[in-house]
N, C-alpha and C. Protein backbone atom coordinates (compact mmCIF):
# COMPACT_ATOMS: atom_id res chain seq x y z
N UNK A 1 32.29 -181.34 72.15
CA UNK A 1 33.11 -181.04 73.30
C UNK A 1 34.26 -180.11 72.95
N UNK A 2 35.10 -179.75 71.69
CA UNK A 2 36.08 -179.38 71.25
C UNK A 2 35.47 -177.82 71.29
N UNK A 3 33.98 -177.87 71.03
CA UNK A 3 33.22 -176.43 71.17
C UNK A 3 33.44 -175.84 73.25
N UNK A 4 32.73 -176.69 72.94
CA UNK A 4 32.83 -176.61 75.11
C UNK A 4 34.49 -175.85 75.16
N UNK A 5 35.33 -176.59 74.68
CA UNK A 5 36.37 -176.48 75.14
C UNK A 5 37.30 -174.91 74.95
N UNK A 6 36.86 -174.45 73.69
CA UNK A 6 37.26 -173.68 72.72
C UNK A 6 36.70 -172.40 73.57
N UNK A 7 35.22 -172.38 74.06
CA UNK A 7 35.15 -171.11 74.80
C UNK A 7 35.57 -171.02 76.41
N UNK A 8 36.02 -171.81 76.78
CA UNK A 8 36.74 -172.14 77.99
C UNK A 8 38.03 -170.98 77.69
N UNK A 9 38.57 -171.19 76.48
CA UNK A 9 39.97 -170.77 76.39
C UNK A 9 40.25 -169.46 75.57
N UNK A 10 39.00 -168.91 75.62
CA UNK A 10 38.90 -167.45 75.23
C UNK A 10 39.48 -166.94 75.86
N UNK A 11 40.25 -165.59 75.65
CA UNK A 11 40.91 -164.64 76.02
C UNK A 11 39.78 -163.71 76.05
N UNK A 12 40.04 -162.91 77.34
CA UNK A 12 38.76 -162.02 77.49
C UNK A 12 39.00 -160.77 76.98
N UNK A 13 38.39 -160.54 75.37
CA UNK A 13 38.45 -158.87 75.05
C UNK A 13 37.56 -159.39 74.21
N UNK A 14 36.93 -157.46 73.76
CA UNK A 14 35.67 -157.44 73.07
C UNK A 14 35.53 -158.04 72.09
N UNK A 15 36.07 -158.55 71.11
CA UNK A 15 35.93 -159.74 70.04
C UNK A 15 35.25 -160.75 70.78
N UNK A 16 35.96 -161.50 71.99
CA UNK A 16 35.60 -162.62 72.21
C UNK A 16 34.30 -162.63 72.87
N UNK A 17 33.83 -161.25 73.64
CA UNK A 17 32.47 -161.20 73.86
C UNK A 17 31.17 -161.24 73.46
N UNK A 18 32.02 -160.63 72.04
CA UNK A 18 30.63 -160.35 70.78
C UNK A 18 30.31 -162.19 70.52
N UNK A 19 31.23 -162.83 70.40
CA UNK A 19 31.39 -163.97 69.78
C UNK A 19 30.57 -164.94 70.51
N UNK A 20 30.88 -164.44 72.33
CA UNK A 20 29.83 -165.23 72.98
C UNK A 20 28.73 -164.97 72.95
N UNK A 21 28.32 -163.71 73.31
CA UNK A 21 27.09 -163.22 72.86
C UNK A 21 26.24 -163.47 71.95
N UNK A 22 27.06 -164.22 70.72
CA UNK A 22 26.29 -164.22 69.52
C UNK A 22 25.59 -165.65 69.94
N UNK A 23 26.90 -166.74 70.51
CA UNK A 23 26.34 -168.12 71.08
C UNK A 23 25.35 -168.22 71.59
N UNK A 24 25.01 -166.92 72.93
CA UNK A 24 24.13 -167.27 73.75
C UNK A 24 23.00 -167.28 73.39
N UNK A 25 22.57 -166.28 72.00
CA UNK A 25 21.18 -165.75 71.29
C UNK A 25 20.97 -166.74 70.25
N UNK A 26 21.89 -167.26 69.56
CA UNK A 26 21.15 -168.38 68.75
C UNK A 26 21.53 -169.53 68.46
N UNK A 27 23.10 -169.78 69.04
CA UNK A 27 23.44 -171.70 69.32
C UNK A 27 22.40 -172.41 69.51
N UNK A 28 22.54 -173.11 68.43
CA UNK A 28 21.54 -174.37 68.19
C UNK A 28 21.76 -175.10 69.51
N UNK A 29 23.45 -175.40 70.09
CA UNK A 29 23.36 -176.22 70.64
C UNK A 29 22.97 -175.67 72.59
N UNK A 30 22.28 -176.38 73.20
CA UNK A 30 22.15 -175.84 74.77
C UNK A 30 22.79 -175.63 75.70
N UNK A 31 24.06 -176.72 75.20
CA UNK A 31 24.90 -176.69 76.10
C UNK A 31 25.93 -175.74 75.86
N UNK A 32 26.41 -175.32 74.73
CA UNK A 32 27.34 -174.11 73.89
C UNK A 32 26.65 -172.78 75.10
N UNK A 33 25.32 -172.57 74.30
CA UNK A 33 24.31 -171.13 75.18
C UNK A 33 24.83 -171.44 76.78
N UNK A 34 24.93 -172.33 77.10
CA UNK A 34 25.13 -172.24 78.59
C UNK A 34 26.23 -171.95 79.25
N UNK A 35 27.57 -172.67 78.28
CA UNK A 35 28.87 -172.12 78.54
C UNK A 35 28.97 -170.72 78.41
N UNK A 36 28.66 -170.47 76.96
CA UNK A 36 29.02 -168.98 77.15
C UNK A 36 28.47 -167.98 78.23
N UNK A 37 26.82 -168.59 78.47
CA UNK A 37 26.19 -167.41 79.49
C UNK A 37 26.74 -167.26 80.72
N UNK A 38 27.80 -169.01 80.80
CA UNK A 38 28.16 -168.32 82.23
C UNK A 38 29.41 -167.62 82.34
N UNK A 39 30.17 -167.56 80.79
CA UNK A 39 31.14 -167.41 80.47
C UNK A 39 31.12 -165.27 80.26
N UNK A 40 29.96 -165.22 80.45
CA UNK A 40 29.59 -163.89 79.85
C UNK A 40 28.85 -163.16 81.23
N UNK A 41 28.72 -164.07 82.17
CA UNK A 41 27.90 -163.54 83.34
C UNK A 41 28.95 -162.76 84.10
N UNK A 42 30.12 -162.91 83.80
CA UNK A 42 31.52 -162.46 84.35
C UNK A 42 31.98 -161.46 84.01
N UNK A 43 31.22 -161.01 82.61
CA UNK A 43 31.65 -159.61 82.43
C UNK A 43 30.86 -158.16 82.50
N UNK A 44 31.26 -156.98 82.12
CA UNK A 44 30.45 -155.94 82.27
C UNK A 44 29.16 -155.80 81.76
N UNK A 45 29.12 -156.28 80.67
CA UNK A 45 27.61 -156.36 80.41
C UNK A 45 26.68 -157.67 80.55
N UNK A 46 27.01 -158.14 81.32
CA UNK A 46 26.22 -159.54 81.82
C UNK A 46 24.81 -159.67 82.00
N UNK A 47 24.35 -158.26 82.38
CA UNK A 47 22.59 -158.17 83.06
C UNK A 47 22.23 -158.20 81.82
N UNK A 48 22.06 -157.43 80.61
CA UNK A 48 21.72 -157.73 79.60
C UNK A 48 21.62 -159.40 78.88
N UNK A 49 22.48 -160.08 79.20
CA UNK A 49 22.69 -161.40 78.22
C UNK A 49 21.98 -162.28 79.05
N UNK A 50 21.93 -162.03 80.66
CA UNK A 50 21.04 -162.64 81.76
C UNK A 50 19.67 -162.69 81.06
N UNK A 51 18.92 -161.75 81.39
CA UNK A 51 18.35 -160.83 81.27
C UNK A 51 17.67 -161.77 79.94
N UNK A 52 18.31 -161.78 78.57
CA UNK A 52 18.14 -162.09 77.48
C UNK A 52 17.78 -163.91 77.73
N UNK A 53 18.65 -164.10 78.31
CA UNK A 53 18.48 -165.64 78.29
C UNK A 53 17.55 -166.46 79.13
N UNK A 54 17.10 -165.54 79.91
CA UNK A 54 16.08 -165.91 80.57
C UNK A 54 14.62 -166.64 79.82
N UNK A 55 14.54 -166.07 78.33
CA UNK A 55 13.57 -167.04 77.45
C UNK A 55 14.41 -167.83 76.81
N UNK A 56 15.30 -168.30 77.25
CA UNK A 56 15.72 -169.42 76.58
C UNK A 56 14.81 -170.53 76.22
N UNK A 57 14.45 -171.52 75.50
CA UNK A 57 13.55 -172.19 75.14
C UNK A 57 14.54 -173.99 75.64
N UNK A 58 15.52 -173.63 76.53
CA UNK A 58 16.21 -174.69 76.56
C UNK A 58 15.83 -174.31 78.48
N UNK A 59 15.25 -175.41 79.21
CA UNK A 59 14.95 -174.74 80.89
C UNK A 59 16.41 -174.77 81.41
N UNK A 60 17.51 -175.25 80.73
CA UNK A 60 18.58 -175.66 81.89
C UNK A 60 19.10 -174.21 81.44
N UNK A 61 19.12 -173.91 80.29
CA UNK A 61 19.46 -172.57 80.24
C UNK A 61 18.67 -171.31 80.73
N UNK A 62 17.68 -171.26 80.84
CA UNK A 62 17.09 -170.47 81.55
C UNK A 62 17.15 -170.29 83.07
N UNK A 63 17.21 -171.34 83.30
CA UNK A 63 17.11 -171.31 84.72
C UNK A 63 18.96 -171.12 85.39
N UNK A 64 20.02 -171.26 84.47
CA UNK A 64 20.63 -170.77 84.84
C UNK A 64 21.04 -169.36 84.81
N UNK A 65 20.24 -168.72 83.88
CA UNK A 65 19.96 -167.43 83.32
C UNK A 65 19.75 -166.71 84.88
N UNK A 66 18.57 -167.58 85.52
CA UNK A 66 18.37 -167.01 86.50
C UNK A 66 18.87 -167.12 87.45
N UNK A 67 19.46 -168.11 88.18
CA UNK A 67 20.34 -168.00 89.35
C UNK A 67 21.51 -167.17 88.79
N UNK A 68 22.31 -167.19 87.68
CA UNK A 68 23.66 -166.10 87.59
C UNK A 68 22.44 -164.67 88.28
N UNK A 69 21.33 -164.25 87.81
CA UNK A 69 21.11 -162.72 88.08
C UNK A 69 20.95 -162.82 89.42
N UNK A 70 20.54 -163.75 89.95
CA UNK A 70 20.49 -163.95 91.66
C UNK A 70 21.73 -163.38 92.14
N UNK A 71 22.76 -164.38 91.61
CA UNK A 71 24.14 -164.16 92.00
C UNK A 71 24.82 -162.67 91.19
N UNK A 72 24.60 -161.76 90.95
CA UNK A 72 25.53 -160.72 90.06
C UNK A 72 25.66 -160.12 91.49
N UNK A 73 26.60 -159.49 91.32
CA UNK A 73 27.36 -158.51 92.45
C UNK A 73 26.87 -157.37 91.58
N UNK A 74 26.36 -156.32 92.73
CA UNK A 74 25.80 -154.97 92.57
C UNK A 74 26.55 -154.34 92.05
């Protein structure tokens, strides 16, 4: 949970993106990949990490993979 918590309280610049990014592609844990993806669906390059996470091998992550691309603003 101290993980959960920790990307909650990221400051948003490119360090902290790479950092999520890196979460979303190979965090062991499912629930980590999920914070960050939605944590990352918020920024400029979001369709990509969508996009990416969509094979998530975890369904809660995937499938939120897919409603964020539902939801992206054009």
């Amino acid at each position: 949970e101290a993980a959960l918590a920790a990307l909650e309280n990221l400051p948003d610049t490119a360090a902290d993106e790479e950092l999520l990014s890196n979460l979303v592609l190979s965090d062991p844990v499912p629930e980590l990949r999920l914070n960050a993806l939605e944590l990352l669906a918020e920024t400029d390059r979001a369709l990509a990490f969508l996009q990416q996470a969509l094979s998530d091998p975890d369904p809660r992550v995937s499938k939120a993979a897919s409603t964020l691309l539902r939801n992206l603003k054009p």
